[in-house]
N, C-alpha and C. Protein backbone atom coordinates (compact mmCIF):
# COMPACT_ATOMS: atom_id res chain seq x y z
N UNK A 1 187.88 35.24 -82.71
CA UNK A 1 187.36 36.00 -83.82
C UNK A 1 188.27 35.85 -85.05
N UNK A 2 189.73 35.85 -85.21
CA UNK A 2 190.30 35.90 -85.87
C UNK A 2 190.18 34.42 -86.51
N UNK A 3 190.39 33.58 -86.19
CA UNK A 3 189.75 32.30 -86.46
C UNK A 3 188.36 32.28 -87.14
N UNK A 4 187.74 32.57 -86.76
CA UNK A 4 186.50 32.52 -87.17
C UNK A 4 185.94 33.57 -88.44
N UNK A 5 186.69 34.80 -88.52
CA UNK A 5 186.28 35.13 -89.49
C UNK A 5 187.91 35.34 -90.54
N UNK A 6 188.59 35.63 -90.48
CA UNK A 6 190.16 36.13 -91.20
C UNK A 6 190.20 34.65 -91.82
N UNK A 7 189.69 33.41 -91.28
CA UNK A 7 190.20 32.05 -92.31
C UNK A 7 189.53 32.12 -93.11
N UNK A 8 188.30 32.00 -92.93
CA UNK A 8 186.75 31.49 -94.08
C UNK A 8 186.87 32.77 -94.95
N UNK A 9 187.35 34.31 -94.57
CA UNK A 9 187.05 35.26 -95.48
C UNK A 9 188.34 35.13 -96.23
N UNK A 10 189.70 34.54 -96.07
CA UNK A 10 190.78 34.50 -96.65
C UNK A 10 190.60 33.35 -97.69
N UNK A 11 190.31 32.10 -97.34
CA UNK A 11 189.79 30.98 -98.07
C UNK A 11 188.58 31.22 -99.03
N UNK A 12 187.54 32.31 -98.90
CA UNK A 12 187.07 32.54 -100.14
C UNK A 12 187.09 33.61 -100.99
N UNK A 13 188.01 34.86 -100.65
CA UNK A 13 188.85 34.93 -101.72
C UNK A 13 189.73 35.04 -102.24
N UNK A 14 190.83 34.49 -101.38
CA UNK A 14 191.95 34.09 -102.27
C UNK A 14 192.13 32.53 -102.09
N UNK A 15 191.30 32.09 -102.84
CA UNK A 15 191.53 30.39 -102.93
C UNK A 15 192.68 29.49 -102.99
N UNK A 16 193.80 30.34 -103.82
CA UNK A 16 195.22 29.70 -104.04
C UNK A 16 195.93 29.79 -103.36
N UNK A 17 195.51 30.62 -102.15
CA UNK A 17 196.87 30.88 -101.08
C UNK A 17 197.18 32.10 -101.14
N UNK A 18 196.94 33.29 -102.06
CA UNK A 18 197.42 34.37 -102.64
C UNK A 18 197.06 35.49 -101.70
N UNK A 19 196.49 35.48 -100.57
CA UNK A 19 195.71 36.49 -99.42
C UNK A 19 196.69 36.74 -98.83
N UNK A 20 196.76 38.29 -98.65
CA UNK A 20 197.38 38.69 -97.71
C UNK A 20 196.34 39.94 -96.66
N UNK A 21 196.55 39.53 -95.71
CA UNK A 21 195.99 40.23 -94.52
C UNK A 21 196.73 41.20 -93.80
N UNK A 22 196.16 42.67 -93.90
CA UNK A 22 197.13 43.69 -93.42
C UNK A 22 196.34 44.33 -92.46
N UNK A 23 197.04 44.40 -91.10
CA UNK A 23 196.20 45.12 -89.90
C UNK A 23 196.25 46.53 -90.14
N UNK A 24 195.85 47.23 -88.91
CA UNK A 24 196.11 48.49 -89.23
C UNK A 24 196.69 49.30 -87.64
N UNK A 25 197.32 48.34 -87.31
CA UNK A 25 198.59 48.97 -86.40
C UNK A 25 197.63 49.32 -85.16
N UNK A 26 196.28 48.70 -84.62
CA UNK A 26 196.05 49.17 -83.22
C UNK A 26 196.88 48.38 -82.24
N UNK A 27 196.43 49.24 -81.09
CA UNK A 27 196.61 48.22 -79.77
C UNK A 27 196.57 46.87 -79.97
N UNK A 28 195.10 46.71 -80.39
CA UNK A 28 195.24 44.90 -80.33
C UNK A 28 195.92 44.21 -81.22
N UNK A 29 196.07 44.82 -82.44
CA UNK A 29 196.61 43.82 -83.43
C UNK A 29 198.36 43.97 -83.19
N UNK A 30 198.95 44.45 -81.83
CA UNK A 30 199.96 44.54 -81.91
C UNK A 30 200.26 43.58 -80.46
N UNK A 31 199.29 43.41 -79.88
CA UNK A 31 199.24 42.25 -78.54
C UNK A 31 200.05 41.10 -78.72
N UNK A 32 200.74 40.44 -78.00
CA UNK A 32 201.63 39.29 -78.22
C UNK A 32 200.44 37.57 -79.13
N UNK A 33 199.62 37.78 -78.16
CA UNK A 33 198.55 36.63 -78.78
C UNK A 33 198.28 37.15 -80.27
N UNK A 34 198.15 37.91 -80.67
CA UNK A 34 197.39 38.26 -82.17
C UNK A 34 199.30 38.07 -82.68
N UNK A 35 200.02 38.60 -82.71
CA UNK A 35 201.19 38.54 -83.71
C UNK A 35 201.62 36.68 -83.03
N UNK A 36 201.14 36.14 -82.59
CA UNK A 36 201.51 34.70 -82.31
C UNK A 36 200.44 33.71 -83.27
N UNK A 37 199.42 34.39 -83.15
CA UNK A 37 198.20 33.63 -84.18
C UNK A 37 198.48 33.69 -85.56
N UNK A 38 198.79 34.96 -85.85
CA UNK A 38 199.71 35.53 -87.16
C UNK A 38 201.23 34.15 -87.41
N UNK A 39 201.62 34.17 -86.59
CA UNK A 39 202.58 33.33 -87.07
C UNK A 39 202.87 31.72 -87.06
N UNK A 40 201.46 31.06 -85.78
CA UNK A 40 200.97 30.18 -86.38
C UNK A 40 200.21 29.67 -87.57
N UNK A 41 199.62 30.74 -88.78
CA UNK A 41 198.36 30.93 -89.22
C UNK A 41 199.57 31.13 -90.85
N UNK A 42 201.08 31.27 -90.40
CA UNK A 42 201.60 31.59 -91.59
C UNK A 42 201.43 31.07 -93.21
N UNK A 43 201.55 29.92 -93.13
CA UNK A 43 201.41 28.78 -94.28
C UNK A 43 199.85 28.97 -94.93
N UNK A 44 198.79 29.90 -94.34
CA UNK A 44 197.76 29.50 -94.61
C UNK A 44 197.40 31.51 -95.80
N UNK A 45 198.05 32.33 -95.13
CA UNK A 45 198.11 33.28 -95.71
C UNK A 45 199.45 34.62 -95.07
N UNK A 46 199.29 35.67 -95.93
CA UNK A 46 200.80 36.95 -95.54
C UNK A 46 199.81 37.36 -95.21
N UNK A 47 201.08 37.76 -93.86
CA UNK A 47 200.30 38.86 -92.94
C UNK A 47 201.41 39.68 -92.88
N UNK A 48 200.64 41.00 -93.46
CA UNK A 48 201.36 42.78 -93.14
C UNK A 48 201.36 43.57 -92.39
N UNK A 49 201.90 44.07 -91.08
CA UNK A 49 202.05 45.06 -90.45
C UNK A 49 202.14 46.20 -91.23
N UNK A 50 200.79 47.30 -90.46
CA UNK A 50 200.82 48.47 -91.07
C UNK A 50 201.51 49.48 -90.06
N UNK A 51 202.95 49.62 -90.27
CA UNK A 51 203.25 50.67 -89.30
C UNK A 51 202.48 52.19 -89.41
N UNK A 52 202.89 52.81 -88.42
CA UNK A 52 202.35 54.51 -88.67
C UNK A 52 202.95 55.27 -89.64
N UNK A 53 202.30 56.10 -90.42
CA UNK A 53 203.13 56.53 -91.19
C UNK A 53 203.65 55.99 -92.21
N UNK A 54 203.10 55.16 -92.61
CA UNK A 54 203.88 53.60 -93.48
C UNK A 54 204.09 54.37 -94.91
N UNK A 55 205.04 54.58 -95.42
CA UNK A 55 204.58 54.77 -96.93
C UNK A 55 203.69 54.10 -97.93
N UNK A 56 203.77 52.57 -97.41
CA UNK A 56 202.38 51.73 -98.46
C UNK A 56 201.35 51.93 -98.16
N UNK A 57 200.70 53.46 -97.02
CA UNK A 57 199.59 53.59 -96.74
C UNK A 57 199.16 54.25 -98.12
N UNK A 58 200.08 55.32 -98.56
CA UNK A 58 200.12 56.46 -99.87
C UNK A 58 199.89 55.25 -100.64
N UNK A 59 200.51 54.25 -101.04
CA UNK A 59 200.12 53.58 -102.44
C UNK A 59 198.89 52.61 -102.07
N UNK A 60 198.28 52.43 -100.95
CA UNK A 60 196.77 51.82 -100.31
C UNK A 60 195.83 52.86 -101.16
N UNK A 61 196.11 54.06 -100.90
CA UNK A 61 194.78 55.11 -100.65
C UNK A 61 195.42 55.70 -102.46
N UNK A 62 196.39 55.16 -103.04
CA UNK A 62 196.11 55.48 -104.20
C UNK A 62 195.47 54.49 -105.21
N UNK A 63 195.49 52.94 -104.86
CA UNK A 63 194.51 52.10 -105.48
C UNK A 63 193.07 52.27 -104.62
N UNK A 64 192.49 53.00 -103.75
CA UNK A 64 191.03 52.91 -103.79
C UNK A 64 190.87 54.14 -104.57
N UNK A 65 191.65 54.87 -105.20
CA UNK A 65 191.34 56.12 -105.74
C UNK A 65 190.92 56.14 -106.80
N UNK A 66 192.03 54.92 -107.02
CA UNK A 66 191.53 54.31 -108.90
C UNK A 66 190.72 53.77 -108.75
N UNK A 67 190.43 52.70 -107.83
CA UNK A 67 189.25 51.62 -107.85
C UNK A 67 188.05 52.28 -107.89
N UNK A 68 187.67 53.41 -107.00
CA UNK A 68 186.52 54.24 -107.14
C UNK A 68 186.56 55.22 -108.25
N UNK A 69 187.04 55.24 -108.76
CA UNK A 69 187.36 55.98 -110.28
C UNK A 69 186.86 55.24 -111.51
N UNK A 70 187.17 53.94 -111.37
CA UNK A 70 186.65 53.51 -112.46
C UNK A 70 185.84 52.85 -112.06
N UNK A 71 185.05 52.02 -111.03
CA UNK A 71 183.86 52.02 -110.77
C UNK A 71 182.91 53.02 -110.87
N UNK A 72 182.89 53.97 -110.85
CA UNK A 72 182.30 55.31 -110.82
C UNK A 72 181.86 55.71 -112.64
N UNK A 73 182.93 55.70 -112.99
CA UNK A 73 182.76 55.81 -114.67
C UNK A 73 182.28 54.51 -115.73
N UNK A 74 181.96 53.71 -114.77
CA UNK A 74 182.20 52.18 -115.70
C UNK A 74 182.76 51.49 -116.42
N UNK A 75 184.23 51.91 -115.90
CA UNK A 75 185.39 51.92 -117.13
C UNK A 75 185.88 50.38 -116.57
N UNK A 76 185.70 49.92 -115.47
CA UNK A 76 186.22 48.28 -114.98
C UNK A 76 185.56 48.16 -114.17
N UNK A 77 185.13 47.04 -114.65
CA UNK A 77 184.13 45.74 -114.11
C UNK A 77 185.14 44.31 -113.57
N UNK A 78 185.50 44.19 -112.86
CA UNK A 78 186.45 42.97 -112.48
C UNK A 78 185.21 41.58 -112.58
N UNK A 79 186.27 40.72 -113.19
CA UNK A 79 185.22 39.65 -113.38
C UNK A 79 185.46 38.59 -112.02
N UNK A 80 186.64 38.93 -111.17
CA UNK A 80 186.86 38.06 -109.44
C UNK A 80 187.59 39.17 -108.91
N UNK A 81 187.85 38.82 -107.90
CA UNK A 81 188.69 39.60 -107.15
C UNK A 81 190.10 39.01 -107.18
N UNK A 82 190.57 37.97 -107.77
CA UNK A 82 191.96 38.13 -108.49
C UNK A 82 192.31 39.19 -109.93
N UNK A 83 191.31 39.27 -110.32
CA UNK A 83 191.15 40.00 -111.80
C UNK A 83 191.27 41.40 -111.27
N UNK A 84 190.41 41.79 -110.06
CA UNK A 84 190.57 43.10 -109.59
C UNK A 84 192.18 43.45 -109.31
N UNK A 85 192.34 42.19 -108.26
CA UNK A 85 193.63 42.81 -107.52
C UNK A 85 195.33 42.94 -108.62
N UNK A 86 195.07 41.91 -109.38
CA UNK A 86 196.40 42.08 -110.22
C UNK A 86 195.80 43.46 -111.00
N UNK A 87 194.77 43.55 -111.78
CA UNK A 87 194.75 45.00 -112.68
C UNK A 87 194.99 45.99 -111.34
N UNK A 88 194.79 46.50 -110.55
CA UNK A 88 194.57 47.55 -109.06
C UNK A 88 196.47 47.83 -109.50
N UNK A 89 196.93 45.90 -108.71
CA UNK A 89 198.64 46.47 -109.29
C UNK A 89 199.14 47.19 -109.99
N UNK A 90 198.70 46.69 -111.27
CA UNK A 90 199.38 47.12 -112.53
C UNK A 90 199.30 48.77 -112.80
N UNK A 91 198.10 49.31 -112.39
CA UNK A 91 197.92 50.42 -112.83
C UNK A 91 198.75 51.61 -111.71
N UNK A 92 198.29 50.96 -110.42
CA UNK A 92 199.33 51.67 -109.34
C UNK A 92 200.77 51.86 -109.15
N UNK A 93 200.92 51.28 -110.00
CA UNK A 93 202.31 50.90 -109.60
C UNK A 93 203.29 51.76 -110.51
């Protein structure tokens, strides 16, 4: 599965290499085979462990706050999803 969908969805949209893929700390994504696929798979995109409790969960759930904020008001329209993700930065940060 991870093969099959985490490449083709990483390859179309972050075309340059710029994808990073962040689990979310279950059982499976903590299995020896999945953090081994992860680190064969390195060169192709970052991969983030979401520990429990993570503090970058607080700055996660504060860019969908904005993102649905100004989607909501019509205040940003991203013209790709590189355009999204660097403005998301800038403003969160």
């Amino acid at each position: 599965m991870l093969h099959d969908q985490v490449i083709p969805s990483i390859e179309f949209f972050f075309p340059y290499g710029t994808g990073i893929f962040q689990d979310d700390n279950t059982k499976t994504d903590r299995a020896l085979i999945i953090q081994n696929w992860f680190m064969d798979h390195e060169h192709s995109f970052s991969h983030m462990n979401c520990a429990q409790q993570s503090p970058d969960l607080n700055q996660i759930k504060n860019i969908w706050d904005i993102l649905e904020h100004w989607l909501l008001s019509g205040y940003f329209l991203p013209s790709s999803v590189q355009s999204l993700g660097h403005t998301l930065l800038q403003k969160s940060g």
